[in-house]
Protein backbone atom coordinates (compact mmCIF):
# COMPACT_ATOMS: atom_id res chain seq x y z
CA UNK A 1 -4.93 3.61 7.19
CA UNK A 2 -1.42 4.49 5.81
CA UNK A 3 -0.49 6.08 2.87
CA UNK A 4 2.07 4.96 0.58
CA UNK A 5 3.37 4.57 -2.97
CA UNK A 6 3.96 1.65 -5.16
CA UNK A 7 7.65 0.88 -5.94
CA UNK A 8 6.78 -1.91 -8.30
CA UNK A 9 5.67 -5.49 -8.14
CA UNK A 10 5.76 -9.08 -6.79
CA UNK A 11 5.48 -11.73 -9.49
CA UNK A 12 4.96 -15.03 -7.62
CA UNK A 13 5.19 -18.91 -8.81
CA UNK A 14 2.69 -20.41 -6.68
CA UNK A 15 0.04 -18.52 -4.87
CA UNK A 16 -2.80 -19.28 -1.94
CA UNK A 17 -6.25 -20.43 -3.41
CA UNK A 18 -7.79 -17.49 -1.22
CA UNK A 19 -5.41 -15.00 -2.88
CA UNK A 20 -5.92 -15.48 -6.51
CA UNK A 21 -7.47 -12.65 -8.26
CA UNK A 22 -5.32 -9.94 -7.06
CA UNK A 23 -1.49 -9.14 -7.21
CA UNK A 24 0.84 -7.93 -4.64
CA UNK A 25 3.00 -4.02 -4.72
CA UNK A 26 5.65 -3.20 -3.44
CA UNK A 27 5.17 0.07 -1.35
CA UNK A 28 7.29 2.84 0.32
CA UNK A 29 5.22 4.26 3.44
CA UNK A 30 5.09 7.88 3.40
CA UNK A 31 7.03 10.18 5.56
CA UNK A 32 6.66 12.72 7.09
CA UNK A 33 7.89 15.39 3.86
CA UNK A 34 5.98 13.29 1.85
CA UNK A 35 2.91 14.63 3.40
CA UNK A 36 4.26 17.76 3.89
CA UNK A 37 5.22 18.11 -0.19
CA UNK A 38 1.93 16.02 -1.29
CA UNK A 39 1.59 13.67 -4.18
CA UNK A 40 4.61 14.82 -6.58
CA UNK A 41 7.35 14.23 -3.09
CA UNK A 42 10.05 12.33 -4.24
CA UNK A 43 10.46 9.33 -2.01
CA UNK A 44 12.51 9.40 0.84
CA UNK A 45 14.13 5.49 0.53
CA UNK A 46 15.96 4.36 3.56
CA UNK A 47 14.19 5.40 6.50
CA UNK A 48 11.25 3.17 6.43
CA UNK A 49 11.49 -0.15 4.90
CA UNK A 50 9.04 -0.94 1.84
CA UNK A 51 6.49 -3.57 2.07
CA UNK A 52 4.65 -5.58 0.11
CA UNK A 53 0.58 -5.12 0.03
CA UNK A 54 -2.10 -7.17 -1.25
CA UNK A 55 -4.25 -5.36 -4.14
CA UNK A 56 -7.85 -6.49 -6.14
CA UNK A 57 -8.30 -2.18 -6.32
CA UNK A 58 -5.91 -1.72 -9.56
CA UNK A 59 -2.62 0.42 -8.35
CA UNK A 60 0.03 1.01 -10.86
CA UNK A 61 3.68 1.51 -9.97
CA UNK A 62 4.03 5.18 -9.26
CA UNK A 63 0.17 5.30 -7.83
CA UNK A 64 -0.01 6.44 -4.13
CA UNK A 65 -2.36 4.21 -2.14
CA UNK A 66 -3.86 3.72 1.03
CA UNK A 67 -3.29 0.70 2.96
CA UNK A 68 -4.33 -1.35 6.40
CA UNK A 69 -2.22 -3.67 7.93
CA UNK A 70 -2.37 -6.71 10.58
CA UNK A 71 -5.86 -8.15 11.49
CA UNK A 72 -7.85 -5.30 9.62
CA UNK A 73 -6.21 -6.79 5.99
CA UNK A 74 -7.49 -10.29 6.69
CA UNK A 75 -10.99 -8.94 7.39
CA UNK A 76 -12.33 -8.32 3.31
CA UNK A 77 -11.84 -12.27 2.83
CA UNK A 78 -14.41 -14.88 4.42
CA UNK A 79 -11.80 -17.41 5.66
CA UNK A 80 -8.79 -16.93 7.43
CA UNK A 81 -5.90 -15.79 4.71
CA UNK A 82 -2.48 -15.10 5.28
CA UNK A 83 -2.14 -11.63 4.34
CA UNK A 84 -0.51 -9.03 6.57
CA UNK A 85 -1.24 -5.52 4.13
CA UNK A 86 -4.09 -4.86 1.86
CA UNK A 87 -4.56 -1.80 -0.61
CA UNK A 88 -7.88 -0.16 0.85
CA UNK A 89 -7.39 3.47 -1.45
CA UNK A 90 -6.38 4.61 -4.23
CA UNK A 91 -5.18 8.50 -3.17
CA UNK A 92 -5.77 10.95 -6.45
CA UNK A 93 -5.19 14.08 -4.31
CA UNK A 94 -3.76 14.86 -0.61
CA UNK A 95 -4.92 17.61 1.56
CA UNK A 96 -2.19 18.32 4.23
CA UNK A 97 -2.40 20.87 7.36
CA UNK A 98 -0.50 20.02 10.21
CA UNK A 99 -1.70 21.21 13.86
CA UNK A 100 0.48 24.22 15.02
């Protein structure tokens, strides 16, 4: 699982059958200040590209969430669904401590 937050939104005009219910985000991955500052880092645009993730949970822009991607996101739904990201967290607080 990654951790990212939510840059805003995808508003689409047609949409997969298996897909309806939930809405997609737009997400900046975290780096690695991110983790190092915690929840309130500002975003460090530019050096890894944002994508867009598949949510039912509920994140807001501005939420931080935590996300799977490739075969794991395709898993929650019972026929095959083309979805490469899917919101698995939503990340109130962050606990850092890297290994000296």
């Amino acid at each position: 699982m990654k951790l990212g937050r939510v840059i805003g939104r995808v508003t689409l005009s047609r949409c997969v059958p298996a897909l309806e219910g939930g809405r997609f985000l737009i997400v900046a991955p975290f780096g690695r200040e991110q983790y190092a500052q915690g929840l309130d880092a500002p975003l460090s645009f530019g050096k890894d590209p944002s994508l867009v993730v598949y949510d039912n949970l509920g994140g807001n822009v501005a939420q931080v969430i935590g996300y799977v991607e490739g075969r794991e996101a395709a898993q929650p739904f019972p026929e095959p669904t083309p979805v490469d990201a899917i919101n698995a967290a939503l990340v109130d607080e962050l606990f850092w401590s890297p290994l000296r």
